[in-house]
PDB file of N, CA and C in Angstrom:
ATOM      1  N   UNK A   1      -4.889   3.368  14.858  1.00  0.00           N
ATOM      2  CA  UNK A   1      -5.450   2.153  14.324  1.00  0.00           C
ATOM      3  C   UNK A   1      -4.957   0.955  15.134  1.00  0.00           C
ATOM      4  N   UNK A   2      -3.620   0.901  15.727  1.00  0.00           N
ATOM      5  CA  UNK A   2      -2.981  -0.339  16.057  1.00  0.00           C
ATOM      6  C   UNK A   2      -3.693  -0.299  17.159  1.00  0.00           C
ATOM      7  N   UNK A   3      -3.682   0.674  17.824  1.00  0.00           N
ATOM      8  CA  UNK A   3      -4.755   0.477  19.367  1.00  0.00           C
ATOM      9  C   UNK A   3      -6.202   0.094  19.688  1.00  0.00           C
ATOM     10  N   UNK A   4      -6.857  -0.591  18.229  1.00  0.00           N
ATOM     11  CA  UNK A   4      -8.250  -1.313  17.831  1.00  0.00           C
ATOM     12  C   UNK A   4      -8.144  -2.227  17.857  1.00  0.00           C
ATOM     13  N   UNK A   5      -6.774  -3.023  17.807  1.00  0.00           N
ATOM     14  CA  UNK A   5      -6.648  -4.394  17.853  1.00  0.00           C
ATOM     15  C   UNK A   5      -6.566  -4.909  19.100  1.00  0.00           C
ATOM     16  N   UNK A   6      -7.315  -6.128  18.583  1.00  0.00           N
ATOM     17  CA  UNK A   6      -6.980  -7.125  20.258  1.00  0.00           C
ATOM     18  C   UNK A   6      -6.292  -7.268  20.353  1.00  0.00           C
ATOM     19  N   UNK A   7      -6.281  -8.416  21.874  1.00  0.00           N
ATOM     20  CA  UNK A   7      -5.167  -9.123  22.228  1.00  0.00           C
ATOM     21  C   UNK A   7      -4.321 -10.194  21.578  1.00  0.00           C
ATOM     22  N   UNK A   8      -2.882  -9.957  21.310  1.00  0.00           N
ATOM     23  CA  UNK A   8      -2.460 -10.888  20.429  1.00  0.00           C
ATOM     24  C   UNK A   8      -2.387 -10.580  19.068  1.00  0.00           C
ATOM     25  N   UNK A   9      -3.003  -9.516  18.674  1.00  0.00           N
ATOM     26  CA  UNK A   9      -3.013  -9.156  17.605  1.00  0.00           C
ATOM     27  C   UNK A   9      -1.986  -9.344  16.355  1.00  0.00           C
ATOM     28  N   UNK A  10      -1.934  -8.990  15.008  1.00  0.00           N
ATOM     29  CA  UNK A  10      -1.113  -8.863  14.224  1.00  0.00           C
ATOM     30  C   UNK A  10      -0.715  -7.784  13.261  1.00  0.00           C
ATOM     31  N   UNK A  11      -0.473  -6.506  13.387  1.00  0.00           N
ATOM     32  CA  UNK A  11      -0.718  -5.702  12.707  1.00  0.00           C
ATOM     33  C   UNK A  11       0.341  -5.901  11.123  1.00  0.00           C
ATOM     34  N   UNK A  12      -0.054  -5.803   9.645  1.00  0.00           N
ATOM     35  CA  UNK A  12       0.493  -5.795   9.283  1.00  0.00           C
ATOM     36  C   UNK A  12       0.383  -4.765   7.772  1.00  0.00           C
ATOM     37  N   UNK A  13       2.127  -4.233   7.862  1.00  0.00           N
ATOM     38  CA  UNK A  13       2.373  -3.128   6.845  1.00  0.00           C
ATOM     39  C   UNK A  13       2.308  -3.242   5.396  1.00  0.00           C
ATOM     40  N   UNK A  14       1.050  -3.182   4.793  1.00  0.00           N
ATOM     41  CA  UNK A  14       1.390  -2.856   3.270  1.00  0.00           C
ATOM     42  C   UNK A  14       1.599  -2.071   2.580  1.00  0.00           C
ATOM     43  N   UNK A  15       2.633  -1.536   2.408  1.00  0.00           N
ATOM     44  CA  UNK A  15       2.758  -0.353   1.327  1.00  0.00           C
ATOM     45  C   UNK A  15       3.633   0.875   2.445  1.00  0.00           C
ATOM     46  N   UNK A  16       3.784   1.779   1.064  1.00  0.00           N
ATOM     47  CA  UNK A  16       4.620   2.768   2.269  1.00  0.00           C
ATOM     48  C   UNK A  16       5.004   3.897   1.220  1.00  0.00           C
ATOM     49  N   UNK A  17       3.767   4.222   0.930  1.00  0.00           N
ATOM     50  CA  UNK A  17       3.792   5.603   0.035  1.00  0.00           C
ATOM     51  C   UNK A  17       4.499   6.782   0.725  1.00  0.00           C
ATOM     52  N   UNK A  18       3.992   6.752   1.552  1.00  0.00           N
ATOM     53  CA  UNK A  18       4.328   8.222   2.295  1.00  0.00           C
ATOM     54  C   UNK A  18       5.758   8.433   2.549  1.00  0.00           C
ATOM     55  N   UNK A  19       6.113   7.397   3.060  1.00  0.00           N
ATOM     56  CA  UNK A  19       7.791   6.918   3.199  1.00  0.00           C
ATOM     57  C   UNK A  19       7.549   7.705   4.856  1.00  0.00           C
ATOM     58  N   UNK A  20       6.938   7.531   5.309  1.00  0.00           N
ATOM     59  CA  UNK A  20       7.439   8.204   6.700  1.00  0.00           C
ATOM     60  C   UNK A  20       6.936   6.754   7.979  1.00  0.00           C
ATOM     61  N   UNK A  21       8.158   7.166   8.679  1.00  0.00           N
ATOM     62  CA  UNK A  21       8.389   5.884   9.329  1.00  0.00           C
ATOM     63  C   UNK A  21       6.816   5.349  10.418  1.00  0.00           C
ATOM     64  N   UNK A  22       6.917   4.156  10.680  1.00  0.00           N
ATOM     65  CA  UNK A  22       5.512   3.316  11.184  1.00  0.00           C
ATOM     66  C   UNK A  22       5.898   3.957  12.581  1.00  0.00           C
ATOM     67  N   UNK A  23       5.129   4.600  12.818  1.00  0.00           N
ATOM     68  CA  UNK A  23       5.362   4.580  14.918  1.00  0.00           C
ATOM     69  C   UNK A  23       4.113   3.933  15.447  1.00  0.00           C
ATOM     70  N   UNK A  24       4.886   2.976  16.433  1.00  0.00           N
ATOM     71  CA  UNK A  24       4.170   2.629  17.145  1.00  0.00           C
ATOM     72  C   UNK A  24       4.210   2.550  18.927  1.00  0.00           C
ATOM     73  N   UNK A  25       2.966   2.732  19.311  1.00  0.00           N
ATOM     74  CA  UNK A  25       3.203   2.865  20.903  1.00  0.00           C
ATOM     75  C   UNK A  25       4.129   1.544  21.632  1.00  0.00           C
ATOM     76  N   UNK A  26       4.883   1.090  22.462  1.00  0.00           N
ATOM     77  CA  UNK A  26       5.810   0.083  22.987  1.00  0.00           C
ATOM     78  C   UNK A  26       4.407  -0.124  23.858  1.00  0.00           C
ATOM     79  N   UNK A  27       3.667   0.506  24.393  1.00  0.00           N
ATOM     80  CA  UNK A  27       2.993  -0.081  25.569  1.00  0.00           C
ATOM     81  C   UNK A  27       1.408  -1.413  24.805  1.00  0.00           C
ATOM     82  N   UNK A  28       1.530  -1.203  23.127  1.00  0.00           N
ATOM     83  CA  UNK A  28       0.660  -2.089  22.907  1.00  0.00           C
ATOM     84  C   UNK A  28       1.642  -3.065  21.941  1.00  0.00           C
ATOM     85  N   UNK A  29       2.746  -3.036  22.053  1.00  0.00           N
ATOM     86  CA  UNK A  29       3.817  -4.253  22.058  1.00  0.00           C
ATOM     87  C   UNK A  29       3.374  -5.352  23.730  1.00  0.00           C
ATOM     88  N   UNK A  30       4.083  -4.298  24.638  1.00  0.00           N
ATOM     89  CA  UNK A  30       3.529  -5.147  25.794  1.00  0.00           C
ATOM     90  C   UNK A  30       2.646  -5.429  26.663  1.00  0.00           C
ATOM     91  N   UNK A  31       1.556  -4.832  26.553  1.00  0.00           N
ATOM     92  CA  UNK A  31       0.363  -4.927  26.935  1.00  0.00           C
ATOM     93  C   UNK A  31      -1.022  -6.039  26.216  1.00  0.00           C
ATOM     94  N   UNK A  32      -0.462  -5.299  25.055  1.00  0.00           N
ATOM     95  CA  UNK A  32      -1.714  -6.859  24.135  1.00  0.00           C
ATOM     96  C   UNK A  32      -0.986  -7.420  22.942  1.00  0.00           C
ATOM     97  N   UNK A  33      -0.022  -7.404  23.477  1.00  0.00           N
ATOM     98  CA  UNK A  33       1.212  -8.762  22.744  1.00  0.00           C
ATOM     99  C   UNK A  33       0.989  -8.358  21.126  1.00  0.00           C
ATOM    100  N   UNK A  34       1.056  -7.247  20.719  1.00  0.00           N
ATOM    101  CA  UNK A  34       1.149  -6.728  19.741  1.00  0.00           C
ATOM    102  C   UNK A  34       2.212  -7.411  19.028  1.00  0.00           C
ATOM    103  N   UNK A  35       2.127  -7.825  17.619  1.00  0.00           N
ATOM    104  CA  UNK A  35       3.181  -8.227  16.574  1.00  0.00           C
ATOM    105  C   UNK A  35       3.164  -7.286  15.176  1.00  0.00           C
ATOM    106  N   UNK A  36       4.054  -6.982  14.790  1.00  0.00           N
ATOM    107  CA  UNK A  36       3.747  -6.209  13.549  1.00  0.00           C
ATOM    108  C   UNK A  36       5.140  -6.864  12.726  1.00  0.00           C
ATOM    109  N   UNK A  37       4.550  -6.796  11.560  1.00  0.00           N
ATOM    110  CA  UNK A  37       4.678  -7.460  10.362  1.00  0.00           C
ATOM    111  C   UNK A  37       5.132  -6.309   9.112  1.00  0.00           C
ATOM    112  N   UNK A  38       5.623  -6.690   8.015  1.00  0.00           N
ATOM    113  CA  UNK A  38       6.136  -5.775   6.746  1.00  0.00           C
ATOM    114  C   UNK A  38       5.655  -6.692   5.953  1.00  0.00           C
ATOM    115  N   UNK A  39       5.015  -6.738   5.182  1.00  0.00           N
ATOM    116  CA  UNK A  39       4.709  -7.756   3.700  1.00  0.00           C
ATOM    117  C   UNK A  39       5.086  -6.697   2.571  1.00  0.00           C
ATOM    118  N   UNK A  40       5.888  -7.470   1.696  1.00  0.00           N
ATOM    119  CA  UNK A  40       6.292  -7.394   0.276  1.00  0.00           C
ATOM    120  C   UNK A  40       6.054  -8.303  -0.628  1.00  0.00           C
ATOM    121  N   UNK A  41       4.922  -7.613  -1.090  1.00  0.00           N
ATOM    122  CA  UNK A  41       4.299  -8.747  -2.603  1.00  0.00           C
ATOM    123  C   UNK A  41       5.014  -9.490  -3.277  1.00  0.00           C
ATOM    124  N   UNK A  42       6.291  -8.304  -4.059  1.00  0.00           N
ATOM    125  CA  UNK A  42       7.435  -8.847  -4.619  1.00  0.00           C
ATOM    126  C   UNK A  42       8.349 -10.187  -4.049  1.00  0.00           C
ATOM    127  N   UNK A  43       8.482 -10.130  -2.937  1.00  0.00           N
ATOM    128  CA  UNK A  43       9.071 -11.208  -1.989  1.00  0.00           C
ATOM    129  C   UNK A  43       7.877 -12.030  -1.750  1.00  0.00           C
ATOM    130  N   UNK A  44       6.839 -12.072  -1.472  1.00  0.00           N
ATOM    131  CA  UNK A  44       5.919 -13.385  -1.385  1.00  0.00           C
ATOM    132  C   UNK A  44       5.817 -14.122  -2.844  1.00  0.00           C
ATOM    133  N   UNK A  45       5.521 -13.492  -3.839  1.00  0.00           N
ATOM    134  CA  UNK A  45       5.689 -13.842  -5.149  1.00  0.00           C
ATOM    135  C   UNK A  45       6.914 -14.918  -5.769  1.00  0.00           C
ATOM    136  N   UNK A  46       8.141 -14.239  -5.050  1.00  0.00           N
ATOM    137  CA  UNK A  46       9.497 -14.756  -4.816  1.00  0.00           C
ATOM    138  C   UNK A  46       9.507 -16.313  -4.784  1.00  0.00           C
ATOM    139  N   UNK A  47       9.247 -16.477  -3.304  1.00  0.00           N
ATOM    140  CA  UNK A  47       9.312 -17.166  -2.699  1.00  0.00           C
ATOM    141  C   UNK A  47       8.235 -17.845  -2.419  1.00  0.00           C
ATOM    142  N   UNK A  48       7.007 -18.485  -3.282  1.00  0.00           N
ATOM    143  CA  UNK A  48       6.100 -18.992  -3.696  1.00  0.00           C
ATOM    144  C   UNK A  48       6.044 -19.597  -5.262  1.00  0.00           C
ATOM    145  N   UNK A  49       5.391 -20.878  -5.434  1.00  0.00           N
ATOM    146  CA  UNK A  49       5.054 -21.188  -6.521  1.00  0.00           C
ATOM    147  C   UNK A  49       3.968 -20.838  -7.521  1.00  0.00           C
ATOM    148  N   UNK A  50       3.973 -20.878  -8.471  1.00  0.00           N
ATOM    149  CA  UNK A  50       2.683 -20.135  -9.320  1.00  0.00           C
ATOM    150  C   UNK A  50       1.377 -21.130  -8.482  1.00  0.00           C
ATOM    151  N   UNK A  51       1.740 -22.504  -8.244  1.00  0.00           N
ATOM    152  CA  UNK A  51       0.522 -22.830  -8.011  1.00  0.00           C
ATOM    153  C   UNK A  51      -0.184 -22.557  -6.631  1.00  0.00           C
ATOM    154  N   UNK A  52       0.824 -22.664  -5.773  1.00  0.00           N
ATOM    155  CA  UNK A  52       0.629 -21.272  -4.091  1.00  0.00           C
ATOM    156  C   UNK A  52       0.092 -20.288  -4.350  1.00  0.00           C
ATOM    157  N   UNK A  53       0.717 -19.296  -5.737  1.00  0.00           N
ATOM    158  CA  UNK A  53      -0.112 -17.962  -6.028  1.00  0.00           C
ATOM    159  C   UNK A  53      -1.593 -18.357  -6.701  1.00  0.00           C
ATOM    160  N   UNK A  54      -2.070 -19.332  -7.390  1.00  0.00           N
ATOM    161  CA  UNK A  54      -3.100 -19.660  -7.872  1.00  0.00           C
ATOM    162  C   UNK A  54      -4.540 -20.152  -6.551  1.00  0.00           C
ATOM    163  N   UNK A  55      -3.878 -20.873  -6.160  1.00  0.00           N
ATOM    164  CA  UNK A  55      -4.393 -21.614  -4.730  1.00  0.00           C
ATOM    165  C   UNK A  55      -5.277 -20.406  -3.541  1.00  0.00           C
ATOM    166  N   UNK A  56      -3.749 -19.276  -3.114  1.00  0.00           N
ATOM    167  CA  UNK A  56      -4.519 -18.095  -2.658  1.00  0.00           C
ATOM    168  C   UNK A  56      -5.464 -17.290  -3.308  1.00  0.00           C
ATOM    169  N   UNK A  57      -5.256 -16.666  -4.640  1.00  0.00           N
ATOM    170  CA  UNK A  57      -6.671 -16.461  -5.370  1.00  0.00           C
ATOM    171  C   UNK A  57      -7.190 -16.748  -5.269  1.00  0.00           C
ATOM    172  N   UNK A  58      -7.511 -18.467  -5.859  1.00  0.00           N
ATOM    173  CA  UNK A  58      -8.876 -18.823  -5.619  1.00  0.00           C
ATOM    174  C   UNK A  58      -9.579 -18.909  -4.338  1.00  0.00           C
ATOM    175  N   UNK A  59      -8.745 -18.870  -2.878  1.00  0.00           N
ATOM    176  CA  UNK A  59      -9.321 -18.670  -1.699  1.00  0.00           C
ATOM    177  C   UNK A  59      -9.672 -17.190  -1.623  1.00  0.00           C
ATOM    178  N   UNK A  60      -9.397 -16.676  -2.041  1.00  0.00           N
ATOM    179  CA  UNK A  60     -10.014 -14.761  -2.323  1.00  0.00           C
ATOM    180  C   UNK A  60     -10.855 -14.766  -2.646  1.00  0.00           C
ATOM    181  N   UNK A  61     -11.112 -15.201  -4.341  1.00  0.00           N
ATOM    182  CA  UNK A  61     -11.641 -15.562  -4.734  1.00  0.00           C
ATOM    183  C   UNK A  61     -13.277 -15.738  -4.088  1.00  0.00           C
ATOM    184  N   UNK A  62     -13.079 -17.074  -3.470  1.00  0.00           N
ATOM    185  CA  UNK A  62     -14.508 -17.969  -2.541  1.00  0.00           C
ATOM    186  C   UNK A  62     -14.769 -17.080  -2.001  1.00  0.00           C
ATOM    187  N   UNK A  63     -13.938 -15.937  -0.669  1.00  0.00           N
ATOM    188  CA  UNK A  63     -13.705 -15.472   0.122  1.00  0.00           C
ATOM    189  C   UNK A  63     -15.268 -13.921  -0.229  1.00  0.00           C
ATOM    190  N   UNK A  64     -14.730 -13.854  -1.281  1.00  0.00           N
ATOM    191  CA  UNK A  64     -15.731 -12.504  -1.895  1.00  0.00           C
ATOM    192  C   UNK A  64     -16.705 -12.820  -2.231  1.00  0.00           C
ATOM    193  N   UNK A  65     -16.814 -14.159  -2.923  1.00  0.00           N
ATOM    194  CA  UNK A  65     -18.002 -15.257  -2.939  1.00  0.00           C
ATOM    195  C   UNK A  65     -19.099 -14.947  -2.444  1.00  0.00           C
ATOM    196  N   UNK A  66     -18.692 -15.604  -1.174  1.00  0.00           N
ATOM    197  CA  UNK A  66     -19.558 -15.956   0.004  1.00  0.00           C
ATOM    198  C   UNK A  66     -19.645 -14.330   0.584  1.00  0.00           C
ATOM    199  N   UNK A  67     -19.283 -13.497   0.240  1.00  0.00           N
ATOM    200  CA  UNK A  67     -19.175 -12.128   1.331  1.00  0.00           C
ATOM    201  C   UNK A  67     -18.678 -11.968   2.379  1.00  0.00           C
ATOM    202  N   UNK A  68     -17.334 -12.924   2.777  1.00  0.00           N
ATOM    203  CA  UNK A  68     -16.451 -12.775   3.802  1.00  0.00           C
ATOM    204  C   UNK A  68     -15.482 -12.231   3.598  1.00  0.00           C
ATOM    205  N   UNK A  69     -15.797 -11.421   2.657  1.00  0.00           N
ATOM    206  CA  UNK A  69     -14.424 -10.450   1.969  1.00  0.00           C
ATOM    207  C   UNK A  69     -14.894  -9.578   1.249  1.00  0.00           C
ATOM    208  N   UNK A  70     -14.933  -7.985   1.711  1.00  0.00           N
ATOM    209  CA  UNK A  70     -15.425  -7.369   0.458  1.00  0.00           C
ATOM    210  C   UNK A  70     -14.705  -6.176   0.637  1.00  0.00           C
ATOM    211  N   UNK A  71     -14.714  -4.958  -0.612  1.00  0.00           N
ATOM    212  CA  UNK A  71     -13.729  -4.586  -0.609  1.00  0.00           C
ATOM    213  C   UNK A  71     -14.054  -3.140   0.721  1.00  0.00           C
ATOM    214  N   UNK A  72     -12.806  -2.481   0.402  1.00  0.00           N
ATOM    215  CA  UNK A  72     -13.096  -1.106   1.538  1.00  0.00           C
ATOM    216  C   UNK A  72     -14.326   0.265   1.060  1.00  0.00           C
ATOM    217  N   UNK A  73     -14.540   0.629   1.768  1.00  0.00           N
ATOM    218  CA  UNK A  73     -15.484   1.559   0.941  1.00  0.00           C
ATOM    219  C   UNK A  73     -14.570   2.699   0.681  1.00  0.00           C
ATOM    220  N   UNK A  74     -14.995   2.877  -0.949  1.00  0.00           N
ATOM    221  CA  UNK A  74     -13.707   4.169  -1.718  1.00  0.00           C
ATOM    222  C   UNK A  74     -14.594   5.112  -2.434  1.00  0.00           C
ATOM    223  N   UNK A  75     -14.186   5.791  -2.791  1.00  0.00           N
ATOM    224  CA  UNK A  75     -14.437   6.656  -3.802  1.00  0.00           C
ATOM    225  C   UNK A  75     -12.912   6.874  -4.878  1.00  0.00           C
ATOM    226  N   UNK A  76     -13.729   6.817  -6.390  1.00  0.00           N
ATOM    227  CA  UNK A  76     -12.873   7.256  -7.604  1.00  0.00           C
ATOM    228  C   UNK A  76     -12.656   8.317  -7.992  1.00  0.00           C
ATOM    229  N   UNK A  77     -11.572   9.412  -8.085  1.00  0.00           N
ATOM    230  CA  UNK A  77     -11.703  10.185  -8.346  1.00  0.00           C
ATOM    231  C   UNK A  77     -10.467  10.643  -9.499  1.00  0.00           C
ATOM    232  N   UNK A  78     -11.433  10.643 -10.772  1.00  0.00           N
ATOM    233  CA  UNK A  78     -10.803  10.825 -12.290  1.00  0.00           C
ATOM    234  C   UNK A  78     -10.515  12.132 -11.997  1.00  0.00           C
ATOM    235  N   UNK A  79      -8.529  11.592 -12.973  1.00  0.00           N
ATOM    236  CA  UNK A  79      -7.789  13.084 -12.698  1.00  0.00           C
ATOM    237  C   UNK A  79      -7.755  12.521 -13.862  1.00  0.00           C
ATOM    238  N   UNK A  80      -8.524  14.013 -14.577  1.00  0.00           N
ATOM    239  CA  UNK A  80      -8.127  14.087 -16.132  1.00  0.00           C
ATOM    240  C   UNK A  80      -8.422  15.003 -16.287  1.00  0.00           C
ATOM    241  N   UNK A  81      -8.229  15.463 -18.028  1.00  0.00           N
ATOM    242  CA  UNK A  81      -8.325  17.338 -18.329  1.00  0.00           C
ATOM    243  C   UNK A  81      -6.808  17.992 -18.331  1.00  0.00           C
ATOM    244  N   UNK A  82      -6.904  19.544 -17.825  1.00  0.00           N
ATOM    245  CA  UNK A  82      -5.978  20.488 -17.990  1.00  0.00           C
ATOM    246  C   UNK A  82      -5.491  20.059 -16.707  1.00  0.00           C
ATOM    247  N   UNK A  83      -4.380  21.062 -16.829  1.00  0.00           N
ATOM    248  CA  UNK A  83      -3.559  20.717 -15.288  1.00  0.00           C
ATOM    249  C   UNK A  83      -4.269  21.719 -14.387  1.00  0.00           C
ATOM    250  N   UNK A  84      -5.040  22.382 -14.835  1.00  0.00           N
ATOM    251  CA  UNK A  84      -5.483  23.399 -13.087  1.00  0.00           C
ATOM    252  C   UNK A  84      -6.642  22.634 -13.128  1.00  0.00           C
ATOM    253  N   UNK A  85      -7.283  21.958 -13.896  1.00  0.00           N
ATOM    254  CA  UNK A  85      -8.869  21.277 -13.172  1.00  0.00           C
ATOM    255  C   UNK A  85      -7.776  19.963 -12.772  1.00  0.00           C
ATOM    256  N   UNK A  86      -6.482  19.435 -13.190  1.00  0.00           N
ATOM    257  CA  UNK A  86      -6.675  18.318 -12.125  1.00  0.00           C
ATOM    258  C   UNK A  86      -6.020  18.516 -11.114  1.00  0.00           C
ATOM    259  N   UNK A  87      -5.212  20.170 -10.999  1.00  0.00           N
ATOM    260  CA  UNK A  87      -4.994  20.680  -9.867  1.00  0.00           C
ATOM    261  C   UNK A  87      -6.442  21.003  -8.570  1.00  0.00           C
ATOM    262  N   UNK A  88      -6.835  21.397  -9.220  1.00  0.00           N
ATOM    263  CA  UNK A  88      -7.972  21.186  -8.504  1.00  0.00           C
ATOM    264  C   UNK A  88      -8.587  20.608  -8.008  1.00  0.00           C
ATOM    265  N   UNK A  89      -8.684  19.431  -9.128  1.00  0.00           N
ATOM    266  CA  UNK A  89      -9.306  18.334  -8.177  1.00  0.00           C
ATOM    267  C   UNK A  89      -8.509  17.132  -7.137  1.00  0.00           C
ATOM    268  N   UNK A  90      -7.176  17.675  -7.408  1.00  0.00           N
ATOM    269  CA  UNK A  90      -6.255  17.068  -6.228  1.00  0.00           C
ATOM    270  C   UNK A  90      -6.452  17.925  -4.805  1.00  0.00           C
ATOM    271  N   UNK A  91      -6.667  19.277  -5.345  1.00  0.00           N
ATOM    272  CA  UNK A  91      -6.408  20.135  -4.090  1.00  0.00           C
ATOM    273  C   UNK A  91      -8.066  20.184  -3.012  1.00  0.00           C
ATOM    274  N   UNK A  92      -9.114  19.233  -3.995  1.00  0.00           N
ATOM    275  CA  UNK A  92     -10.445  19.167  -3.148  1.00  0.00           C
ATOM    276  C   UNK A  92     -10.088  17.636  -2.017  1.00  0.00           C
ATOM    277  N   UNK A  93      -9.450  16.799  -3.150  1.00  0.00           N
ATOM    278  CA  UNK A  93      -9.484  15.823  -2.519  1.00  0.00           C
ATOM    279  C   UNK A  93      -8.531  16.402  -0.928  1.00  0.00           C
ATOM    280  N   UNK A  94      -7.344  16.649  -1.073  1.00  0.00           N
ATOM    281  CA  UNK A  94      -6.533  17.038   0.094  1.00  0.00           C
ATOM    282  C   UNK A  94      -7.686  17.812   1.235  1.00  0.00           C
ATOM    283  N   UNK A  95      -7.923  18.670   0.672  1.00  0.00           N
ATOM    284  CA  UNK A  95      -9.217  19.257   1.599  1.00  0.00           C
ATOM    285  C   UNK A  95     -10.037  18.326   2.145  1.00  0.00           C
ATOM    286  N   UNK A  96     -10.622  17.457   1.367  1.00  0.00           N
ATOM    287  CA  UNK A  96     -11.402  16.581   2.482  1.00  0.00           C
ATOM    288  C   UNK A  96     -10.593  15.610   3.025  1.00  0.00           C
ATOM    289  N   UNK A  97      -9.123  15.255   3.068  1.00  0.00           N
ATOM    290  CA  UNK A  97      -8.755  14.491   3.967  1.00  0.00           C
ATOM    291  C   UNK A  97      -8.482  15.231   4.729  1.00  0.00           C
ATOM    292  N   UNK A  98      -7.883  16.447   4.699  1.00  0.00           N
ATOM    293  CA  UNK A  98      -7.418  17.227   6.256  1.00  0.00           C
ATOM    294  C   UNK A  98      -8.720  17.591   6.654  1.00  0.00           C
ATOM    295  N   UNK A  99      -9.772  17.342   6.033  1.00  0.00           N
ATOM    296  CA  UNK A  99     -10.955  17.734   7.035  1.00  0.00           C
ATOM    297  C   UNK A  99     -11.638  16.476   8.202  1.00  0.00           C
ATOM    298  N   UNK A 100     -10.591  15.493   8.024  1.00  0.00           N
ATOM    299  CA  UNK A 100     -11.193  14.434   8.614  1.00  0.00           C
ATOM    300  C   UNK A 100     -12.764  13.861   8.035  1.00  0.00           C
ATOM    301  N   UNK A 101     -13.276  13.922   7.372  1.00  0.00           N
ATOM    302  CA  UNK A 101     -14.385  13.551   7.209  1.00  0.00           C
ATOM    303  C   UNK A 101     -14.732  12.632   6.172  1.00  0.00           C
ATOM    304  N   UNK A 102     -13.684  12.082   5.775  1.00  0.00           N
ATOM    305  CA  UNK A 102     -14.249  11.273   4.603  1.00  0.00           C
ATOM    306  C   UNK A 102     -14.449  10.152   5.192  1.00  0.00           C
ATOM    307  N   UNK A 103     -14.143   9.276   5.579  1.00  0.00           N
ATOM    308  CA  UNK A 103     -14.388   7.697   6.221  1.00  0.00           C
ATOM    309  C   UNK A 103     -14.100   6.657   5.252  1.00  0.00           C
ATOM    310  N   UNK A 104     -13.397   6.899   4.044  1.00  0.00           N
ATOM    311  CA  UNK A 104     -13.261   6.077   2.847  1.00  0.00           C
ATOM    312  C   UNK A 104     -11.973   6.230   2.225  1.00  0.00           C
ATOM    313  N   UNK A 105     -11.462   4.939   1.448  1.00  0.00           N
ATOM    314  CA  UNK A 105     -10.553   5.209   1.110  1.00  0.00           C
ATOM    315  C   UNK A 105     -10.906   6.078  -0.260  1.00  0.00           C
ATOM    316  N   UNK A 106      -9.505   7.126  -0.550  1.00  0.00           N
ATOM    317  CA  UNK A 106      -9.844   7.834  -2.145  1.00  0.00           C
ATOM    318  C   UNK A 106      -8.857   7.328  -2.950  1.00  0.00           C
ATOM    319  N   UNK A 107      -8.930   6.716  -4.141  1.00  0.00           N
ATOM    320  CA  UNK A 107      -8.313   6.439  -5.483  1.00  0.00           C
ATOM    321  C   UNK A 107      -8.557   7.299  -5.886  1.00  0.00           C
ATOM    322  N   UNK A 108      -6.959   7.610  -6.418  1.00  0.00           N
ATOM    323  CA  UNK A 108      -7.023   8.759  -7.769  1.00  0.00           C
ATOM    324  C   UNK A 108      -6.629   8.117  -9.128  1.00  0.00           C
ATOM    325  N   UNK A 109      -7.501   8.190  -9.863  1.00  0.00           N
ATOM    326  CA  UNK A 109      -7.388   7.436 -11.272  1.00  0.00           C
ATOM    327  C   UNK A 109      -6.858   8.708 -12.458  1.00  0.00           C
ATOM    328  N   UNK A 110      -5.173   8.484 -12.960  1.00  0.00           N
ATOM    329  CA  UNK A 110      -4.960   9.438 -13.412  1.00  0.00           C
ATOM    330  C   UNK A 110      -5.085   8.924 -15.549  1.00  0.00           C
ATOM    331  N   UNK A 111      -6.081   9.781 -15.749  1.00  0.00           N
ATOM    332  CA  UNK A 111      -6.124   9.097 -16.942  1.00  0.00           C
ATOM    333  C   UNK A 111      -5.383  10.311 -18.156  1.00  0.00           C
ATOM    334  N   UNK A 112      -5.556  10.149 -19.236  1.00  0.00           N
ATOM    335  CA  UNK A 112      -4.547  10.571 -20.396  1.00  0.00           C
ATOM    336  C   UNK A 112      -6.069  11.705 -21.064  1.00  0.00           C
TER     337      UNK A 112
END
């Protein structure tokens, strides 16, 4: 992914489910002045005022508005029932990511 970005770029880390460390190539550090970044919600939240946090919303907000912001393309996929159908339906989803073929992000919505 980092190697899609232009020159100057900014790549930046949200989240870190997996817990396995960010690698990145050194040659698109120095080649297209690559910067990479860590954001923590918790710490922007911090270190912001409610009305800073209000202010960016509502620029989201406009942002989705107008359609200069929309979301990623996903699919939902309700984990509910017994434990072998939502074994199952964890073990389809895994299948189509190691199959490479999905092109979307997948939410798993685990309900009661």
């Amino acid at each position: 992914m980092a190697s899609l970005l232009g020159q100057n770029a900014h790549l930046v880390s949200y989240g870190a489910m997996s817990k396995q460390p960010l690698s990145l190539p050194t040659s698109l550090h120095i080649f297209k002045n690559l910067t990479s970044h860590g954001y923590w919600q918790t710490r922007w939240y911090e270190t912001h005022s409610r009305e800073d946090r209000e202010k960016m919303m509502n620029m989201l907000v406009g942002l989705m508005e107008n359609g200069k912001l929309k979301a990623a393309e996903h699919e939902i996929v309700s984990l509910a029932g017994s434990e072998d159908n939502i074994g199952q339906k964890v073990a389809s989803v895994i299948k189509k990511l190691n199959e490479g073929g999905v092109g979307k992000k997948m939410l798993l919505k685990f309900e009661h």
